[in-house]
PDB file of N, CA and C in Angstrom:
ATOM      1  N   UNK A   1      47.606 237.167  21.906  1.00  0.00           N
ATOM      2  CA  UNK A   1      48.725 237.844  22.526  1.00  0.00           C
ATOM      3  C   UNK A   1      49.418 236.872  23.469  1.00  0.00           C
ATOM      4  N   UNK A   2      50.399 236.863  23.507  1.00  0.00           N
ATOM      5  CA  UNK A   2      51.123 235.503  24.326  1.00  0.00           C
ATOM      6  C   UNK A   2      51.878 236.596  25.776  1.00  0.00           C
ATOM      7  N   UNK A   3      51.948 235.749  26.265  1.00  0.00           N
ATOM      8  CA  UNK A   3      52.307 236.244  27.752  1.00  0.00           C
ATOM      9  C   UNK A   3      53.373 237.097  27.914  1.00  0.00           C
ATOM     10  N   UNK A   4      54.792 236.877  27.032  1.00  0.00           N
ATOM     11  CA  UNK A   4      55.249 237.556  27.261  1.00  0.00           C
ATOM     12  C   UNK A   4      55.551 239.097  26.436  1.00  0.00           C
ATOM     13  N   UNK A   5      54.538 239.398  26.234  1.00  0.00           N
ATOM     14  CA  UNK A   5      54.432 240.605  25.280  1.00  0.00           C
ATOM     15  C   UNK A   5      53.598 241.846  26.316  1.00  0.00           C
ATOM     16  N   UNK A   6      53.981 242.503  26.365  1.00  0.00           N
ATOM     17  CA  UNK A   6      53.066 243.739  27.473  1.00  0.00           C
ATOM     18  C   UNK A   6      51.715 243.801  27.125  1.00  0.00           C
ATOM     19  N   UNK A   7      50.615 244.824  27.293  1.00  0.00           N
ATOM     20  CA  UNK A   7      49.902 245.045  26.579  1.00  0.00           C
ATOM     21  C   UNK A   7      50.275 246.535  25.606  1.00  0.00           C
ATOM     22  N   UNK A   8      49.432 246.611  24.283  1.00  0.00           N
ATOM     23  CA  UNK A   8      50.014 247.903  23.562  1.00  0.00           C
ATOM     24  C   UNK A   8      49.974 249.110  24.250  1.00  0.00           C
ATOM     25  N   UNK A   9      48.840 249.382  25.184  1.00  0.00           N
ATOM     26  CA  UNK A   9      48.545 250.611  25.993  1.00  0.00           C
ATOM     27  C   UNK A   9      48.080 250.137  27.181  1.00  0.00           C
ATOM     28  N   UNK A  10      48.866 251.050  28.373  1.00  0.00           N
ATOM     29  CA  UNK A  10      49.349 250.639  30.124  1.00  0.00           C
ATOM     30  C   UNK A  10      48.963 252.160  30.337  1.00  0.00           C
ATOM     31  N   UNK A  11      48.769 252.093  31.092  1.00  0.00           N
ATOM     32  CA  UNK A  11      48.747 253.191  32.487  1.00  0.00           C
ATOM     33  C   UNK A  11      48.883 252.639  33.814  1.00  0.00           C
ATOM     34  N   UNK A  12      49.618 253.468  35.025  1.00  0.00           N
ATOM     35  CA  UNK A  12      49.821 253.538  36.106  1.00  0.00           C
ATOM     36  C   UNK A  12      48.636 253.888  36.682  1.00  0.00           C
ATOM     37  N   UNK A  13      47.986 254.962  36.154  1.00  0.00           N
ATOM     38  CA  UNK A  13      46.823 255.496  36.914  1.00  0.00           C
ATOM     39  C   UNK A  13      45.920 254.214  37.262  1.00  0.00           C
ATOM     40  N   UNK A  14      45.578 253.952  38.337  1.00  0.00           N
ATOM     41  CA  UNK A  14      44.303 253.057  38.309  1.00  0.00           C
ATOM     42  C   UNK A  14      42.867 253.269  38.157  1.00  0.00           C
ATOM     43  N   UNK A  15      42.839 254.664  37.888  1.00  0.00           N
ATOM     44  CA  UNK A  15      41.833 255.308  37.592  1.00  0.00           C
ATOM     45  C   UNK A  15      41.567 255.047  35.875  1.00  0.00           C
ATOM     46  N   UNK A  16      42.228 254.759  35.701  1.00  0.00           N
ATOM     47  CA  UNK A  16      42.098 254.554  33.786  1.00  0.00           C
ATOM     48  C   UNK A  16      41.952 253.437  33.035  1.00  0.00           C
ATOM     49  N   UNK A  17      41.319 253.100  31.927  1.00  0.00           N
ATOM     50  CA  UNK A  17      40.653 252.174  31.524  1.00  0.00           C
ATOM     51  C   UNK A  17      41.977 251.242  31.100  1.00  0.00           C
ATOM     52  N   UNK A  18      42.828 251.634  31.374  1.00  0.00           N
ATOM     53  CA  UNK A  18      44.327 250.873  30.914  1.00  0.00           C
ATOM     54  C   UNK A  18      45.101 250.281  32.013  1.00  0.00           C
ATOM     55  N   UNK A  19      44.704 250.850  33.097  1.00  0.00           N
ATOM     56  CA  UNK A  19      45.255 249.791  33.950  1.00  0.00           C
ATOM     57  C   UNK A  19      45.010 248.855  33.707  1.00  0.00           C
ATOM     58  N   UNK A  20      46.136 248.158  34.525  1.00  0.00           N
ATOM     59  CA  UNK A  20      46.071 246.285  34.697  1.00  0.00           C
ATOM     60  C   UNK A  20      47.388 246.391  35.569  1.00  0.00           C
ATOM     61  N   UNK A  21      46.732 245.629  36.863  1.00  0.00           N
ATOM     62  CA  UNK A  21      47.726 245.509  37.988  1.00  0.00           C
ATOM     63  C   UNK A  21      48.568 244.359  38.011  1.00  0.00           C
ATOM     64  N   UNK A  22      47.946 243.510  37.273  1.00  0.00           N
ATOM     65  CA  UNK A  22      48.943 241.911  36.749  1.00  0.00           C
ATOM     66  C   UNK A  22      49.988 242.795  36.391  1.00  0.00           C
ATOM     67  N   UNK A  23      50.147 243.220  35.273  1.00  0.00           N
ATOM     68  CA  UNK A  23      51.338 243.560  34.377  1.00  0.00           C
ATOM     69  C   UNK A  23      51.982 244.700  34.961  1.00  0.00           C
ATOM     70  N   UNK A  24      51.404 245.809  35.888  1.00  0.00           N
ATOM     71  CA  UNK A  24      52.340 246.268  36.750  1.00  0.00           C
ATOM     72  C   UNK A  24      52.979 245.520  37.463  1.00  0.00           C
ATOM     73  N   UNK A  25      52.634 244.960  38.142  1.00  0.00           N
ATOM     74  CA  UNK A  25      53.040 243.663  39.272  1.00  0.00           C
ATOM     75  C   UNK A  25      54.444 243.317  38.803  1.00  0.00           C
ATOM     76  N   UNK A  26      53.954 242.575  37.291  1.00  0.00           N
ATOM     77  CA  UNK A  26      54.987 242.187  36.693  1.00  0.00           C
ATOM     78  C   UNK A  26      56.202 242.520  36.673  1.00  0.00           C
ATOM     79  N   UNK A  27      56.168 243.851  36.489  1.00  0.00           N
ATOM     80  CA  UNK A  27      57.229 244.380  35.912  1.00  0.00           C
ATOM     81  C   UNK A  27      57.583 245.222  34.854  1.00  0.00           C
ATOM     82  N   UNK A  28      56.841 246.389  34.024  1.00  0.00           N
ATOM     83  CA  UNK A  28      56.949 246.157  32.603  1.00  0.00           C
ATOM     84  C   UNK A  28      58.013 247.532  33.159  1.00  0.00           C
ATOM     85  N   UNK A  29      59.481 247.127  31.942  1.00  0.00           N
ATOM     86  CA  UNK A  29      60.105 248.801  31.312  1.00  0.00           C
ATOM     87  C   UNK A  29      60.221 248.804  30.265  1.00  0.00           C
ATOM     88  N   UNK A  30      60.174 250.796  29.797  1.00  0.00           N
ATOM     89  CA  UNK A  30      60.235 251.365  28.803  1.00  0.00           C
ATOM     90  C   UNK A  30      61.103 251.500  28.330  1.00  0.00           C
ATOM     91  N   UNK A  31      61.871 251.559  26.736  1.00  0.00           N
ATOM     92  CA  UNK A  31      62.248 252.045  25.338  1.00  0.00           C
ATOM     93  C   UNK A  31      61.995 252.599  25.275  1.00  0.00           C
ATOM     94  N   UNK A  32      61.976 253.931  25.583  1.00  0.00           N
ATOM     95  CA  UNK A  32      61.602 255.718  24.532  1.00  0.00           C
ATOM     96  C   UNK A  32      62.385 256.118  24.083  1.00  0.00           C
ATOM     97  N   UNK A  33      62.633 255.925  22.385  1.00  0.00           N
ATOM     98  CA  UNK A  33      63.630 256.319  21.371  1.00  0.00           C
ATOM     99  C   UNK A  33      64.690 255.422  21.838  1.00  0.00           C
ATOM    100  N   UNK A  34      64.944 254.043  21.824  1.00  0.00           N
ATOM    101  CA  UNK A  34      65.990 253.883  22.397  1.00  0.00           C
ATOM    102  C   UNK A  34      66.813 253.865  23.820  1.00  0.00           C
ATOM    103  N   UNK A  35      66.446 254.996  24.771  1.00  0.00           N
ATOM    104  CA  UNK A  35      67.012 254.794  25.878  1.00  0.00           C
ATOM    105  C   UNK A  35      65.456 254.345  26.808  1.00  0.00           C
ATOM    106  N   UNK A  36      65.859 253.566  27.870  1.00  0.00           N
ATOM    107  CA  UNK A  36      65.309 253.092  29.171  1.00  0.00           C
ATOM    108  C   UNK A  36      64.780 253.892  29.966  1.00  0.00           C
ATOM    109  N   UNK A  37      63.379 254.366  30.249  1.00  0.00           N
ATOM    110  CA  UNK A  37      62.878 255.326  31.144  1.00  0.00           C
ATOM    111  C   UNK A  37      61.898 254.801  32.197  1.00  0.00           C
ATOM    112  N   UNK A  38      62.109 255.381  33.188  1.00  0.00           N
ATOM    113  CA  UNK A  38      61.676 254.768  34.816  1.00  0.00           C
ATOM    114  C   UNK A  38      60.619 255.939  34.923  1.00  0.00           C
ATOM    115  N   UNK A  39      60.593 256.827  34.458  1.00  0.00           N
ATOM    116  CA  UNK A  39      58.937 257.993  34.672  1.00  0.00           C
ATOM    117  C   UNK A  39      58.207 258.203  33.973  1.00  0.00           C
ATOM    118  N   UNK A  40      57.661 257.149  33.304  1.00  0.00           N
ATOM    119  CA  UNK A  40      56.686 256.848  32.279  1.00  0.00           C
ATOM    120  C   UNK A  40      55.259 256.408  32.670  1.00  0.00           C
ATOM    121  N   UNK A  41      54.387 257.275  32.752  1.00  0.00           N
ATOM    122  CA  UNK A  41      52.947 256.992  33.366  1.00  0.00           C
ATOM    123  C   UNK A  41      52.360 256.718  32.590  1.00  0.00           C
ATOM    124  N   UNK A  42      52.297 256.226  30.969  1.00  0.00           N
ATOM    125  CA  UNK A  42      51.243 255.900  30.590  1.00  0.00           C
ATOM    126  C   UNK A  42      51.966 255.781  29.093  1.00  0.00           C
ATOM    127  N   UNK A  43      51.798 254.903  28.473  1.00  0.00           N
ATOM    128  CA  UNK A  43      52.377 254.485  26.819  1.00  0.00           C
ATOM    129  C   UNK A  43      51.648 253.867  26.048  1.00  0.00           C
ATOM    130  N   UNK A  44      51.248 254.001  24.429  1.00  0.00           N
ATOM    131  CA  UNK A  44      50.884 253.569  23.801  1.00  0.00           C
ATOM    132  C   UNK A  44      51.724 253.437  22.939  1.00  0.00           C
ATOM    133  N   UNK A  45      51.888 251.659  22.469  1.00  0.00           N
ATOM    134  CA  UNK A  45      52.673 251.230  21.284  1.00  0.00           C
ATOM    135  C   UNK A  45      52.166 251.387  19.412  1.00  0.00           C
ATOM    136  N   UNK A  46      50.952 251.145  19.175  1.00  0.00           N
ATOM    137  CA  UNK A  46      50.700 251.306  17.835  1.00  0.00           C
ATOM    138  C   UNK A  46      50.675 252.726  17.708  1.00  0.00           C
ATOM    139  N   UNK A  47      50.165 253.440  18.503  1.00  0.00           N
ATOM    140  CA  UNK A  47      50.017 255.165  18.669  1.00  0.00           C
ATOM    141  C   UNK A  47      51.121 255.617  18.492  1.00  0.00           C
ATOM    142  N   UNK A  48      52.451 254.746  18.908  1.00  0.00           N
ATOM    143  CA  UNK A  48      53.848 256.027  19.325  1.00  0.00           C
ATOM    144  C   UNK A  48      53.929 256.786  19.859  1.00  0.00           C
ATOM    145  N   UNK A  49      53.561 256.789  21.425  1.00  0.00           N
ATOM    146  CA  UNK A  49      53.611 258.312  22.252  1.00  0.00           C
ATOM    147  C   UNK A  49      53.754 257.518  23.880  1.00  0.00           C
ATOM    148  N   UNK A  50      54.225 258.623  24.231  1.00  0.00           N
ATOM    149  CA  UNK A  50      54.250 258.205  26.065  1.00  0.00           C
ATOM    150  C   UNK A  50      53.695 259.322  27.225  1.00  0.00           C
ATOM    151  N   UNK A  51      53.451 258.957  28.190  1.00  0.00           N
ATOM    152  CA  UNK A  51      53.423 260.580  28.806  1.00  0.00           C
ATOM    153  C   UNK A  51      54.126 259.991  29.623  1.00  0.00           C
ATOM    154  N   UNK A  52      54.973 260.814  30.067  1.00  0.00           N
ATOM    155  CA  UNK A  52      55.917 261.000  31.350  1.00  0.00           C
ATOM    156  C   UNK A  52      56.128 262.227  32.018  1.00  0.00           C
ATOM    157  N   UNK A  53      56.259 261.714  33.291  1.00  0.00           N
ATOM    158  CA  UNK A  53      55.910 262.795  34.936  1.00  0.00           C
ATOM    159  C   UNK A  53      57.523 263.763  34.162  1.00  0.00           C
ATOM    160  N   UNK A  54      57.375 264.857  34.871  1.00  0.00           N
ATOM    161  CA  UNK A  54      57.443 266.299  34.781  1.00  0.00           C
ATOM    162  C   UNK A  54      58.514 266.533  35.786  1.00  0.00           C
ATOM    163  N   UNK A  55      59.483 266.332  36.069  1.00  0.00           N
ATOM    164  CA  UNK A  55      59.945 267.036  37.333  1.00  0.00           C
ATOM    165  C   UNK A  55      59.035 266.729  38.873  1.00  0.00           C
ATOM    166  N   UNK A  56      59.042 267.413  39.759  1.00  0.00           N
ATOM    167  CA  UNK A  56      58.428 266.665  40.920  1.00  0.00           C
ATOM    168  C   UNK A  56      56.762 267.516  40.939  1.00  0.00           C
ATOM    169  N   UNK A  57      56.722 268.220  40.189  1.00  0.00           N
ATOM    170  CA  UNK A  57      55.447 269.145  39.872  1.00  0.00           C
ATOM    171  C   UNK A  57      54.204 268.350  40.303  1.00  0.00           C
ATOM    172  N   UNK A  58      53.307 268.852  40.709  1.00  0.00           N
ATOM    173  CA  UNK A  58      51.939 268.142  40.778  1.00  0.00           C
ATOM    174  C   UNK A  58      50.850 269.333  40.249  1.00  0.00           C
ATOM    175  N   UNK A  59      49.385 268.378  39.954  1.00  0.00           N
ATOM    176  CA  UNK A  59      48.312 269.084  39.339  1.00  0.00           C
ATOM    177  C   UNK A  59      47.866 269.669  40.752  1.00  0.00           C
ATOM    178  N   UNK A  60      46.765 269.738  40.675  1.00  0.00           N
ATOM    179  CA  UNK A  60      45.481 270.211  41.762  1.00  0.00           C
ATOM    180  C   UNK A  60      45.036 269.473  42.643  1.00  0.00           C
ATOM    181  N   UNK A  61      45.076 268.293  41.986  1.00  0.00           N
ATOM    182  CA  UNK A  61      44.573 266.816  42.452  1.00  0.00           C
ATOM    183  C   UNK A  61      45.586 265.609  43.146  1.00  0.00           C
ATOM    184  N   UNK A  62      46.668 266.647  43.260  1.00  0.00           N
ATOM    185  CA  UNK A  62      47.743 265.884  43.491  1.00  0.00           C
ATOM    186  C   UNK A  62      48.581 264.701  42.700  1.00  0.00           C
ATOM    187  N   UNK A  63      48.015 264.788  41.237  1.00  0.00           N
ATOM    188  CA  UNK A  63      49.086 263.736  40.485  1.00  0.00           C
ATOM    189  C   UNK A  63      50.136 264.319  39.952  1.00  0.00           C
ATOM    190  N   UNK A  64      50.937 263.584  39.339  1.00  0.00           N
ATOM    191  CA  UNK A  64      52.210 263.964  38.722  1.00  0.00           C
ATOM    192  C   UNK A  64      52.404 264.539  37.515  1.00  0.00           C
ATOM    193  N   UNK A  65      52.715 265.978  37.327  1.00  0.00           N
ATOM    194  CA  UNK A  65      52.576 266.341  35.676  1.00  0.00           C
ATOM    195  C   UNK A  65      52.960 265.831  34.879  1.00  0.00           C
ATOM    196  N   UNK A  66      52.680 265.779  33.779  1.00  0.00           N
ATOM    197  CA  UNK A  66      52.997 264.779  32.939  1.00  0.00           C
ATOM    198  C   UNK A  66      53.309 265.527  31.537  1.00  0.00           C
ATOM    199  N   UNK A  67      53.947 265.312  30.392  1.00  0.00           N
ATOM    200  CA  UNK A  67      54.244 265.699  29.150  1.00  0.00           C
ATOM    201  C   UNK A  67      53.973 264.417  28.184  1.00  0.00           C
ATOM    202  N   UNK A  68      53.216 264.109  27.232  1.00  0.00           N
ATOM    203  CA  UNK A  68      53.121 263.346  26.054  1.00  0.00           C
ATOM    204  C   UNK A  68      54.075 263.320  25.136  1.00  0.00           C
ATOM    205  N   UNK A  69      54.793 262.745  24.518  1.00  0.00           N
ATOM    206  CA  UNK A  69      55.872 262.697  24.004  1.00  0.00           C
ATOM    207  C   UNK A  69      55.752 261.776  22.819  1.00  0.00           C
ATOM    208  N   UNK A  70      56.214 261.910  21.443  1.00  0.00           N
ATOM    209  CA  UNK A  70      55.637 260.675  20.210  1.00  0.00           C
ATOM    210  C   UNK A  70      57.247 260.596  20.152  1.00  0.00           C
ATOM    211  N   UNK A  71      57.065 258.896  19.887  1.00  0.00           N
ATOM    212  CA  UNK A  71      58.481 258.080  19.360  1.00  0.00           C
ATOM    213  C   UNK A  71      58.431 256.600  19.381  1.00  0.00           C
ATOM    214  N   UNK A  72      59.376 256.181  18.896  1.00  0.00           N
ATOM    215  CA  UNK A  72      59.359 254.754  19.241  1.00  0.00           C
ATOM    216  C   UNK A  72      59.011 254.056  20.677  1.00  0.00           C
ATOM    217  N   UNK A  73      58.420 253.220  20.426  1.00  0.00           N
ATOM    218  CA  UNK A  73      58.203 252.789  22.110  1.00  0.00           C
ATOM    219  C   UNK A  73      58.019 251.031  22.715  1.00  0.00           C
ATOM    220  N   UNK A  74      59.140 250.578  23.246  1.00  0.00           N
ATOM    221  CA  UNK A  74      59.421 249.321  23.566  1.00  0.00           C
ATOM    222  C   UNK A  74      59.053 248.696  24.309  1.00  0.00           C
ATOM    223  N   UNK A  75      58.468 248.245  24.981  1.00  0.00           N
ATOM    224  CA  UNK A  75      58.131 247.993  26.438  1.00  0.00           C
ATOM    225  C   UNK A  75      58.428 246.594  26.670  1.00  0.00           C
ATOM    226  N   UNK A  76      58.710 246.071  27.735  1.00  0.00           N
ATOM    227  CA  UNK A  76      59.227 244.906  27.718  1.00  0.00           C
ATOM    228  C   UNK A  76      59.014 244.745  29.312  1.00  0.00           C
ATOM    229  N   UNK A  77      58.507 243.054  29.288  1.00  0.00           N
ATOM    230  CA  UNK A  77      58.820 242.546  31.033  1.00  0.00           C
ATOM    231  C   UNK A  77      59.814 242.384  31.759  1.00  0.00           C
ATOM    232  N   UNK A  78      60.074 242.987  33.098  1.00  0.00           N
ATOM    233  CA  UNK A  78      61.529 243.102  33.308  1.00  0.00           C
ATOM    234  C   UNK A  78      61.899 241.287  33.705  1.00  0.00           C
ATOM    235  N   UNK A  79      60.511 241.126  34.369  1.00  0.00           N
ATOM    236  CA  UNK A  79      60.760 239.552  34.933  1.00  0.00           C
ATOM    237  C   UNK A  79      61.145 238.554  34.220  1.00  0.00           C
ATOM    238  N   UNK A  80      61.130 238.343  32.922  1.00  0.00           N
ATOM    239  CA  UNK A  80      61.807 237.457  32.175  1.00  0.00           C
ATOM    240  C   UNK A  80      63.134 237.619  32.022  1.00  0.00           C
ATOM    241  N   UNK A  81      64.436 239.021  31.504  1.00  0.00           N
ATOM    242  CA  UNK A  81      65.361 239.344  31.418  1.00  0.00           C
ATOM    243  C   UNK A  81      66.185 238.633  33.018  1.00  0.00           C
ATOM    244  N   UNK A  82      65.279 239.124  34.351  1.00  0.00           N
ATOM    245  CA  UNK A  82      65.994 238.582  35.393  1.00  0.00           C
ATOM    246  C   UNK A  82      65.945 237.291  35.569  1.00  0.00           C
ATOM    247  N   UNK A  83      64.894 236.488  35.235  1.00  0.00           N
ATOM    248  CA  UNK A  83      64.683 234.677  35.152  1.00  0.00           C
ATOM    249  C   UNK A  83      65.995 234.212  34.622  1.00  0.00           C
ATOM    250  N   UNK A  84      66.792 234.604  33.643  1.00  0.00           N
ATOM    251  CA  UNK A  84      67.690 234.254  33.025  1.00  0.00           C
ATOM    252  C   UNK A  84      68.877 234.363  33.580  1.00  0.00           C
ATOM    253  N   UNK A  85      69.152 235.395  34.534  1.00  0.00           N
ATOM    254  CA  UNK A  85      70.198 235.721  35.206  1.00  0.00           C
ATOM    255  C   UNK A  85      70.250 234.488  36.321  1.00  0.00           C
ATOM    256  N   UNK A  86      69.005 234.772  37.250  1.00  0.00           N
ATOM    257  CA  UNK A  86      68.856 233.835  38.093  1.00  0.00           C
ATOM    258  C   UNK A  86      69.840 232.596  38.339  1.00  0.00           C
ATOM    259  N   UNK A  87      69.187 231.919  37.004  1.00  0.00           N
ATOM    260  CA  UNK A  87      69.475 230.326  36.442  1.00  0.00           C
ATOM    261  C   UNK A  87      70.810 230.033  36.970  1.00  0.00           C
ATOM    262  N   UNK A  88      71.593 231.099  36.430  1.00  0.00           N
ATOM    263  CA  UNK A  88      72.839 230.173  36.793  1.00  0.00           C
ATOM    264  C   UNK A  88      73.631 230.289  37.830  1.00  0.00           C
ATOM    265  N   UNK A  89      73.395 230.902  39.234  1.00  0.00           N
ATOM    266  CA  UNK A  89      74.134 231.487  40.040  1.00  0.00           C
ATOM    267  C   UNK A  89      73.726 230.413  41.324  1.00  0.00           C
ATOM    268  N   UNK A  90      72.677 229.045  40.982  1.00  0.00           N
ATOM    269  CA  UNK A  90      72.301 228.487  42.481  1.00  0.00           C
ATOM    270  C   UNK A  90      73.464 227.294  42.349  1.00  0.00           C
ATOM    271  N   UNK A  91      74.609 227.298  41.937  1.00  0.00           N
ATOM    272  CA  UNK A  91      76.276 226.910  42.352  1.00  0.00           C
ATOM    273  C   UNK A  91      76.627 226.976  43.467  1.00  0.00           C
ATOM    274  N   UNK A  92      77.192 228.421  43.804  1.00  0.00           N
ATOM    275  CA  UNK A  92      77.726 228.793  44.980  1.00  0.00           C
ATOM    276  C   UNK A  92      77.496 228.124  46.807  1.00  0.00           C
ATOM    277  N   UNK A  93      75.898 228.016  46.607  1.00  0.00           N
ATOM    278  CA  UNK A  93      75.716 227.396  47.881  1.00  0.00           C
ATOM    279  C   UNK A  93      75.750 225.969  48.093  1.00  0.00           C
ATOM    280  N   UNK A  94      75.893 225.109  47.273  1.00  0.00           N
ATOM    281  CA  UNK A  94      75.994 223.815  47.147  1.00  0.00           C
ATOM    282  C   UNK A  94      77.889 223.859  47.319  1.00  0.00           C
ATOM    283  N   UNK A  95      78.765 224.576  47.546  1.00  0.00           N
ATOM    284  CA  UNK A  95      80.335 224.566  47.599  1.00  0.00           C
ATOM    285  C   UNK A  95      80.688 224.704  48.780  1.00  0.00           C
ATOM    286  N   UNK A  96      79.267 225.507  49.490  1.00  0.00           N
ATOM    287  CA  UNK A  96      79.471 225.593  51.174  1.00  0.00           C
ATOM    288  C   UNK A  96      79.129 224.660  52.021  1.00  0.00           C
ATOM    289  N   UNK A  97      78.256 223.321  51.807  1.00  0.00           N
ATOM    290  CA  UNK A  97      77.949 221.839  52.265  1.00  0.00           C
ATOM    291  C   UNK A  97      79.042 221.152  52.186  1.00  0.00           C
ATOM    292  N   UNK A  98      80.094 220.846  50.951  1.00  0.00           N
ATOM    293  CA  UNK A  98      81.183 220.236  50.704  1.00  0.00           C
ATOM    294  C   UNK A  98      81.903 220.138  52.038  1.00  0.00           C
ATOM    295  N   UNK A  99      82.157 220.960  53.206  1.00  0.00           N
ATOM    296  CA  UNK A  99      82.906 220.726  53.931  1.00  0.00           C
ATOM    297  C   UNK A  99      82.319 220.089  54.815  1.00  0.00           C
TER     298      UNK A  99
END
C-alpha cells in the first residue's frame, strides 16, 4: 500500500480496531456517491458502506448516532491536494524585500 492511498477501513472511534491516528492526523475526506461528506464516522472501501452521524442525536453513552449507508466510497488525503496549492503562492513575499 503506498502512502498516499488511505487505508480501506477508518474509524474515528478510537475505541475500534480501525482506528489509526496517523491518518486522521493526516487528513483523510470522503466521496459518498460522488458528493464530499464531513460526518462520516467510519467507512469501508471494498465493503461499500459508510456510517455517518445522525443529526446532533446522541446514544446513551454519549456518541453520535450514526446511520450505515452502502455506495461508492472515495476517500482521499486532504494533505496532498493542499501541497499543490501551496507550491506556488511563496512569490508574493519576495516582491515586498524589492524595495
Amino acid at each position: 500500500m503506498s502512502n498516499d492511498t488511505p487505508p480501506d477501513r477508518l474509524s474515528t472511534d478510537h475505541r475500534s480496531d480501525y482506528y489509526d491516528a496517523d491518518a486522521l492526523q493526516r487528513g483523510v475526506g470522503i466521496r459518498f456517491k460522488g458528493a464530499e461528506k464531513t460526518n462520516i464516522e467510519e467507512y469501508c472501501v471494498s465493503e461499500g458502506w459508510v456510517k455517518m452521524a445522525v443529526g446532533k442525536s446522541k446514544d446513551r453513552f454519549g456518541n453520535a448516532m450514526t446511520m450505515k449507508l452502502s455506495g461508492p466510497v472515495e476517500p482521499y488525503y486532504r494533505d496532498t491536494a493542499e501541497d499543490g496549492a501551496d507550491e506556488a503562492e511563496p512569490a508574493a513575499p519576495d516582491a515586498e524585500q524589492a524595495d
